[in-house]
N, C-alpha and C. Protein backbone atom coordinates (compact mmCIF):
# COMPACT_ATOMS: atom_id res chain seq x y z
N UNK A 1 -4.59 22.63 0.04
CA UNK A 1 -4.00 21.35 0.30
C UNK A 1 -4.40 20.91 1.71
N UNK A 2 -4.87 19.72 1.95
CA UNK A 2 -5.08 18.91 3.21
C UNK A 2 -4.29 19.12 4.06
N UNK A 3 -3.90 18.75 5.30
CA UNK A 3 -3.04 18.74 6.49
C UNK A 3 -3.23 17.00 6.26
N UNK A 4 -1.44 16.68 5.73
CA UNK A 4 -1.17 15.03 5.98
C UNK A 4 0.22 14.80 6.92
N UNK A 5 0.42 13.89 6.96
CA UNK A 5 1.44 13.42 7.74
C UNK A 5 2.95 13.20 7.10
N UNK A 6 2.53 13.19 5.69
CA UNK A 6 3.53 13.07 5.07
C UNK A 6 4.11 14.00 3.89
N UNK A 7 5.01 14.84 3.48
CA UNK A 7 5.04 15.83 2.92
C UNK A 7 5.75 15.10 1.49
N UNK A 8 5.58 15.18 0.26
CA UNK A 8 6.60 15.01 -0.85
C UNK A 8 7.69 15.72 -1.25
N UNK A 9 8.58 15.73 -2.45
CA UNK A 9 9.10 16.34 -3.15
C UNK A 9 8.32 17.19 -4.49
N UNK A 10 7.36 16.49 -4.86
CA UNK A 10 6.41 16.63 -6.02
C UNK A 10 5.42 17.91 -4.67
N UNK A 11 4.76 17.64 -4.08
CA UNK A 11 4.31 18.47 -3.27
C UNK A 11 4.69 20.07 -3.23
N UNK A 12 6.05 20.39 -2.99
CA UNK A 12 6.65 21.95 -2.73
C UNK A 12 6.66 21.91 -4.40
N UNK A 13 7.14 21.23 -5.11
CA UNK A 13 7.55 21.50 -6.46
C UNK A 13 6.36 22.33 -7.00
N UNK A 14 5.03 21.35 -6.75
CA UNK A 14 3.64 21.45 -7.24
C UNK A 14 3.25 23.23 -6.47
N UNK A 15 3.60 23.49 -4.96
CA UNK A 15 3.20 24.56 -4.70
C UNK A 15 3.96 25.75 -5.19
N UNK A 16 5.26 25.76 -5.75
CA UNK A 16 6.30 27.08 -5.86
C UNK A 16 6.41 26.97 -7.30
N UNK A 17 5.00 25.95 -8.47
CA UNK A 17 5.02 26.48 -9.58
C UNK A 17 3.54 26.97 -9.36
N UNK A 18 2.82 27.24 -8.77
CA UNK A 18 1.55 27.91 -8.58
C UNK A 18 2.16 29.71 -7.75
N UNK A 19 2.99 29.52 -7.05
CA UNK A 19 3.17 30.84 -6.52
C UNK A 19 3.92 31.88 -7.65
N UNK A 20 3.47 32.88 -7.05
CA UNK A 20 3.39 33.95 -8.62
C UNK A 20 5.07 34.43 -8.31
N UNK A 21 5.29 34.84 -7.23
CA UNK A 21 6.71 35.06 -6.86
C UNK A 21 7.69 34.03 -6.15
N UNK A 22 8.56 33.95 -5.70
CA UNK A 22 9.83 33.41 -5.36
C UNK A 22 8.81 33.82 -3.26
N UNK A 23 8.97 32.46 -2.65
CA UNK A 23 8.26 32.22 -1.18
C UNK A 23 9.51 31.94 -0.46
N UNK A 24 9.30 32.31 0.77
CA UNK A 24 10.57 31.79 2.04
C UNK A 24 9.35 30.58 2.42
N UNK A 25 10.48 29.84 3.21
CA UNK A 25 10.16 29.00 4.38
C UNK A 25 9.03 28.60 4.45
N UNK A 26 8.62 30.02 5.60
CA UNK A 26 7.67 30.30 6.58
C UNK A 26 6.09 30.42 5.49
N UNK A 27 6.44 31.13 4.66
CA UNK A 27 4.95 31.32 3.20
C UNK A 27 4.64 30.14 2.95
N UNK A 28 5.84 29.20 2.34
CA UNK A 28 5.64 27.86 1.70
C UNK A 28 4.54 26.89 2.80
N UNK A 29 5.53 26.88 3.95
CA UNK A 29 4.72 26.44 5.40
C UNK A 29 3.17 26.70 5.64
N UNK A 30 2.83 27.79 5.53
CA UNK A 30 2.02 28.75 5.88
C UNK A 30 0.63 28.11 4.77
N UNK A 31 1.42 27.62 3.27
CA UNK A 31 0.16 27.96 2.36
C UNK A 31 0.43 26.72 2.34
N UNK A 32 0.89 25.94 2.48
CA UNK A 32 0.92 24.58 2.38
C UNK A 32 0.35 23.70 4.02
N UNK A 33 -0.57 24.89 4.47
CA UNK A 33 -1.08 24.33 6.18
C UNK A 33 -0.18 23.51 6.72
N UNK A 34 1.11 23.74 6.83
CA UNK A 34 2.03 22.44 7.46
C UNK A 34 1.74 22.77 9.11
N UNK A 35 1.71 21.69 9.79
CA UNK A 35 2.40 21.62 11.24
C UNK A 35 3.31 22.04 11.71
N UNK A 36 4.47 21.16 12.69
CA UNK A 36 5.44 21.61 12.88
C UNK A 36 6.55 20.32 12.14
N UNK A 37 5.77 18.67 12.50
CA UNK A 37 6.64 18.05 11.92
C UNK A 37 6.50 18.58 10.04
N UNK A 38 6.15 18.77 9.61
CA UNK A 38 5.73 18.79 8.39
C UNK A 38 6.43 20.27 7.85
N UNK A 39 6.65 21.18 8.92
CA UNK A 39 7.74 22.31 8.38
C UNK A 39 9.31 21.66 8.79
N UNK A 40 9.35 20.78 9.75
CA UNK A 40 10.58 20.25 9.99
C UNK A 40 10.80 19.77 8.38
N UNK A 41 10.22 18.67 7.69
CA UNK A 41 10.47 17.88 6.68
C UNK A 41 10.62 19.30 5.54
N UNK A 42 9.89 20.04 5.21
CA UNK A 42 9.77 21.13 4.39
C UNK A 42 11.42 21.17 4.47
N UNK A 43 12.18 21.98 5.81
CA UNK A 43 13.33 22.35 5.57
C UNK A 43 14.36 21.16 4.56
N UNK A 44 13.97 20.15 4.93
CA UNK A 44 15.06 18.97 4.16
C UNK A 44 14.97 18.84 3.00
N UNK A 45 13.56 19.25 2.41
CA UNK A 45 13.43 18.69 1.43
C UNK A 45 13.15 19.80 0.76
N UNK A 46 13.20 20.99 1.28
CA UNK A 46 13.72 22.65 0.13
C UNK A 46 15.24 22.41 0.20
N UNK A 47 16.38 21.76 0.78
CA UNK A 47 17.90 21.45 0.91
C UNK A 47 17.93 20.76 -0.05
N UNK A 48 17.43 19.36 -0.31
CA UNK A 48 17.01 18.17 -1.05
C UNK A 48 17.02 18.56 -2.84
N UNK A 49 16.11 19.62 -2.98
CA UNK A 49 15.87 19.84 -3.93
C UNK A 49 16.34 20.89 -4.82
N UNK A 50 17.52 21.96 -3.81
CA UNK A 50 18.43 23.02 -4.37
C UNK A 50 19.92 22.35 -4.74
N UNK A 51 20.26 21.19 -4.05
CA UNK A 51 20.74 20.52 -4.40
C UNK A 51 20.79 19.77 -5.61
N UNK A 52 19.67 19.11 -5.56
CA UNK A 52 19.59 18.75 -7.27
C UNK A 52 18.84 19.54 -8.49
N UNK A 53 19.08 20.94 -7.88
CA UNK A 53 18.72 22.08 -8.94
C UNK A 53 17.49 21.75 -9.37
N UNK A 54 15.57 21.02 -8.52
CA UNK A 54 14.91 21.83 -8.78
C UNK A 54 14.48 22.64 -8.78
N UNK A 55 14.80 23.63 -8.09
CA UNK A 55 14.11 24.57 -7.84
C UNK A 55 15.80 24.97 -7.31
N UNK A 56 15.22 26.83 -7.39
CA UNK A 56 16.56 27.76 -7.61
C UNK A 56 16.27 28.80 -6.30
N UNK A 57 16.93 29.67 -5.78
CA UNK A 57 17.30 30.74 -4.46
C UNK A 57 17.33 32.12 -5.09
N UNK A 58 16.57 32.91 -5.89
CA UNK A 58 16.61 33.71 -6.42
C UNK A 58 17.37 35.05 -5.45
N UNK A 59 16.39 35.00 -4.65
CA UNK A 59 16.94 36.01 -3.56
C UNK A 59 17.22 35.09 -2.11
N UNK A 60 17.77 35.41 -1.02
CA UNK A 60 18.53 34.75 0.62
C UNK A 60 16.97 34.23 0.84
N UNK A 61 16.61 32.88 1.03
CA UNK A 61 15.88 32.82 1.52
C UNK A 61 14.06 32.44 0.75
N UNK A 62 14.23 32.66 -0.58
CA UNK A 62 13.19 32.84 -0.77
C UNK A 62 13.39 32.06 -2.13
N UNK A 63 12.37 31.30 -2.62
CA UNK A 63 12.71 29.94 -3.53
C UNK A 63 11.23 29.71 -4.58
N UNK A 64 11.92 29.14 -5.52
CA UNK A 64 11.13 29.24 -6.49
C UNK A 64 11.15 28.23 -7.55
């Protein structure tokens, strides 16, 4: 994935159904080349989206 300025919801969704296991944070960040604003937005919008139950917390920290 590119380095953009703007991060989606469809975006993390699209990367944590390609990852074979359940990713923290920092992995998602990491494989998704984010910055720093762009891991800032990551955090809101992994909140964003456990909230409306797409995506689930299998284990503290680590999401899928």
């Amino acid at each position: 994935m590119t380095q953009r300025n703007e991060l989606s919801e469809q975006d993390v969704i699209a990367y944590l159904a390609e990852a074979r296991e359940p990713a923290s944070l920092r992995e998602i960040a990491a494989g998704m080349k984010l910055r720093h604003r762009g891991r800032h937005a990551l955090k809101k919008i992994i909140e964003r989206l456990k909230r409306k139950h797409d995506i689930e917390e299998p284990q503290s920290g680590r999401y899928r």
